[in-house]
Structures are given as C-alpha cells and as structure tokens.
N, C-alpha and C. Protein backbone atom coordinates (compact mmCIF):
# COMPACT_ATOMS: atom_id res chain seq x y z
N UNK A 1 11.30 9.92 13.27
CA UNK A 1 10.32 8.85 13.29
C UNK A 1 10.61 7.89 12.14
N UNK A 2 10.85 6.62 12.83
CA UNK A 2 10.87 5.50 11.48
C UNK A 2 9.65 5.07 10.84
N UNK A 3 9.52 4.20 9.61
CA UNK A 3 8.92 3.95 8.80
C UNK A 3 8.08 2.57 9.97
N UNK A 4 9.26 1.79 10.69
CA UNK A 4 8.35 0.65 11.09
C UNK A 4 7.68 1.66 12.83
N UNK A 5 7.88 2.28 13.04
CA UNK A 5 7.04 3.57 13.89
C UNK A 5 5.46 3.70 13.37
N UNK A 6 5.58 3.71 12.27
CA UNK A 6 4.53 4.30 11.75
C UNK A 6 3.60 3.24 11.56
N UNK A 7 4.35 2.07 11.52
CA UNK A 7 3.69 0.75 10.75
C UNK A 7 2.65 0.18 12.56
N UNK A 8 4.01 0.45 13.35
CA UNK A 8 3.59 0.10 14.71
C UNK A 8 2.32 0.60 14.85
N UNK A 9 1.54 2.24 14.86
CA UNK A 9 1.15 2.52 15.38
C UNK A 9 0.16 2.63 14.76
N UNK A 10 0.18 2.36 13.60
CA UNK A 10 -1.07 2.48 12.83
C UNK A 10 -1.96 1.11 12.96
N UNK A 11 -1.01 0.06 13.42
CA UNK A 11 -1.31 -1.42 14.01
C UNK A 11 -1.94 -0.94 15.36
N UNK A 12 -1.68 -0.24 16.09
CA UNK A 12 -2.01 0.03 17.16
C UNK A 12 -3.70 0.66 17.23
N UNK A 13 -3.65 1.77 16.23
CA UNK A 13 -4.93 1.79 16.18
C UNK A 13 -5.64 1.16 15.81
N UNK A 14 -5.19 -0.06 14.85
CA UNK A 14 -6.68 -1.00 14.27
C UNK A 14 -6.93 -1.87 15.41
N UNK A 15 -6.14 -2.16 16.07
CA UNK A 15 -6.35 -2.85 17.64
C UNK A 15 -7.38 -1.82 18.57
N UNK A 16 -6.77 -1.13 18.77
CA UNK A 16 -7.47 -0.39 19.82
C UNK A 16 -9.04 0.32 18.91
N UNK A 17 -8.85 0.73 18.19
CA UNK A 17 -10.36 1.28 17.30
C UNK A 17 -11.32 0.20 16.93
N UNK A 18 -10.50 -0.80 16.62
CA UNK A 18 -11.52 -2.17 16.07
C UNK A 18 -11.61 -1.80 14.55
N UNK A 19 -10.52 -0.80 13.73
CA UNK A 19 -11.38 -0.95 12.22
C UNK A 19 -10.34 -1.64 11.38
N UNK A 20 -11.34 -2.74 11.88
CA UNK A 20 -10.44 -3.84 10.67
C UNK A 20 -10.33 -3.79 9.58
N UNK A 21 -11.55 -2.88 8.80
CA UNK A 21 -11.85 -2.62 7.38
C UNK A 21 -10.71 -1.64 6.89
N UNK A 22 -10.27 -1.55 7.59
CA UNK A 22 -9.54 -0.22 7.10
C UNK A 22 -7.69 -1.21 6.57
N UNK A 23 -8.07 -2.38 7.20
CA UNK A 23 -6.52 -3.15 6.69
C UNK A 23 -6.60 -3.53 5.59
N UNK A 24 -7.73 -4.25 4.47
CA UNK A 24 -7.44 -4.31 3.30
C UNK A 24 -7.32 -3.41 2.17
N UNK A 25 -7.81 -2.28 2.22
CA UNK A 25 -8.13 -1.03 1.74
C UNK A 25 -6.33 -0.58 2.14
N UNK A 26 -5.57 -0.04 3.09
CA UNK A 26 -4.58 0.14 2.59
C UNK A 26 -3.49 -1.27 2.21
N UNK A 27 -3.99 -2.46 2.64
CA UNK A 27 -2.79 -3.02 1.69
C UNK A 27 -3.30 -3.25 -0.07
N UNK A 28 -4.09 -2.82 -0.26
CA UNK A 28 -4.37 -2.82 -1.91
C UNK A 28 -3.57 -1.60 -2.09
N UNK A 29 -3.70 -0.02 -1.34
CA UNK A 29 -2.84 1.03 -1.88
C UNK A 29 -1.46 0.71 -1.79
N UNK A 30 -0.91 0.41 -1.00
CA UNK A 30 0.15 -0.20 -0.90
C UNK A 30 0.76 -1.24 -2.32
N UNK A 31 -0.28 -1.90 -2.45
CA UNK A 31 0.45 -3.09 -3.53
C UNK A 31 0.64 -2.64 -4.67
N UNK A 32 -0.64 -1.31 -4.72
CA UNK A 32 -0.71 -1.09 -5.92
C UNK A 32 0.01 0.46 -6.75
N UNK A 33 0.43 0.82 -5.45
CA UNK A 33 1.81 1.93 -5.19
C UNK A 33 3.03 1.48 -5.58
N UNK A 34 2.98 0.62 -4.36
CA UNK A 34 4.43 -0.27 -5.59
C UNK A 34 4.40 -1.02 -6.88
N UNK A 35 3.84 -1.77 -7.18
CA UNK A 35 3.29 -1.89 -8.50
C UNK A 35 3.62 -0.88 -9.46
N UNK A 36 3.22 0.18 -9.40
CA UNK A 36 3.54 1.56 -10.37
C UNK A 36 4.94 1.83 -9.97
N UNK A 37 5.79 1.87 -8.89
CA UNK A 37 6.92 2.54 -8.86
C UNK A 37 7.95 1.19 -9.58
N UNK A 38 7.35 0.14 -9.55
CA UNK A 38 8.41 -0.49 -9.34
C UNK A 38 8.54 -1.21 -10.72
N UNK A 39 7.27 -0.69 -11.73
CA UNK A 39 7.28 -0.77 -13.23
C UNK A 39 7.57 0.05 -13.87
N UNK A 40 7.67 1.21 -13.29
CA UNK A 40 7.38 2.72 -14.11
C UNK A 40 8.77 2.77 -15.12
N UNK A 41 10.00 2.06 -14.70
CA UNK A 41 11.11 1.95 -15.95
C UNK A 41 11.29 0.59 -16.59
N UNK A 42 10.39 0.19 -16.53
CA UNK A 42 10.41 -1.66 -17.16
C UNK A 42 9.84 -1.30 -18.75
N UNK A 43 9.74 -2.18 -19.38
CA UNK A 43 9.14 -2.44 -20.63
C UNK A 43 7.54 -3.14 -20.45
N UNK A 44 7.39 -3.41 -18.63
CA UNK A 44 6.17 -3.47 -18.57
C UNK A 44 5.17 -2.32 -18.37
N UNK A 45 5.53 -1.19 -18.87
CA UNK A 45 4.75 -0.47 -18.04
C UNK A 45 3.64 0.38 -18.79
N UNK A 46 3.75 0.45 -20.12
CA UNK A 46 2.83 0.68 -21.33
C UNK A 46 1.92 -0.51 -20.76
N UNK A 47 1.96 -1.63 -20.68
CA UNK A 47 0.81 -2.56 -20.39
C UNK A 47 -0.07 -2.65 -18.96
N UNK A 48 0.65 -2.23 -17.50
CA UNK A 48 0.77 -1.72 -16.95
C UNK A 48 -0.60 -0.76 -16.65
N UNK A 49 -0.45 0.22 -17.56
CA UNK A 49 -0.74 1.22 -17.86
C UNK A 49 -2.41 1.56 -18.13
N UNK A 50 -1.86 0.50 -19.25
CA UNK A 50 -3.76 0.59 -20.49
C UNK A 50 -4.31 -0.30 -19.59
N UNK A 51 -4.12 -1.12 -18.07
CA UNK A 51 -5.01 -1.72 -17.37
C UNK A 51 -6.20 -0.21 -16.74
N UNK A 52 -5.67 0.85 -16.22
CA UNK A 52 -6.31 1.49 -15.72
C UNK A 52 -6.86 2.46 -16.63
C-alpha cells in the first residue's frame, strides 16, 4: 500500500462521511510533524523547542 493510497482514501472518507472537521485538525499534525523532523538537526531547534 502506497502513501498516496492512503492519502486517497482517507479523502474518500471525508467525502463520503461529510467530516470536514476532521481536515484541519490533521493538516496542523501534519505541519507540525514535519516541523519537528525537519528541525530536529538545525541550530533551530533549541528555539523550536522552548515554543512548546
């Protein structure tokens, strides 16, 4: 199973279920997933950090 599989079908259910609420809620986990992976060896990431 691919990654855009997953993307498909999870599109699929907010169509067919109607829960729209449920699309901003994971693109904040999302942003904020990468966000951490994608600082975690920077010199930003002590700052980063003391936000949470």
């Amino acid at each position: 199973m691919s990654k855009l599989s997953i993307v498909g079908e999870f599109w699929d259910f907010l169509k067919v279920r109607k829960k729209w609420w449920l699309l901003p809620i994971v693109l904040a986990l999302v942003l904020l997933g990468s966000l951490i992976v994608f600082t975690q060896g920077s010199a930003l990431a002590p700052f980063i950090y003391a936000l949470f």
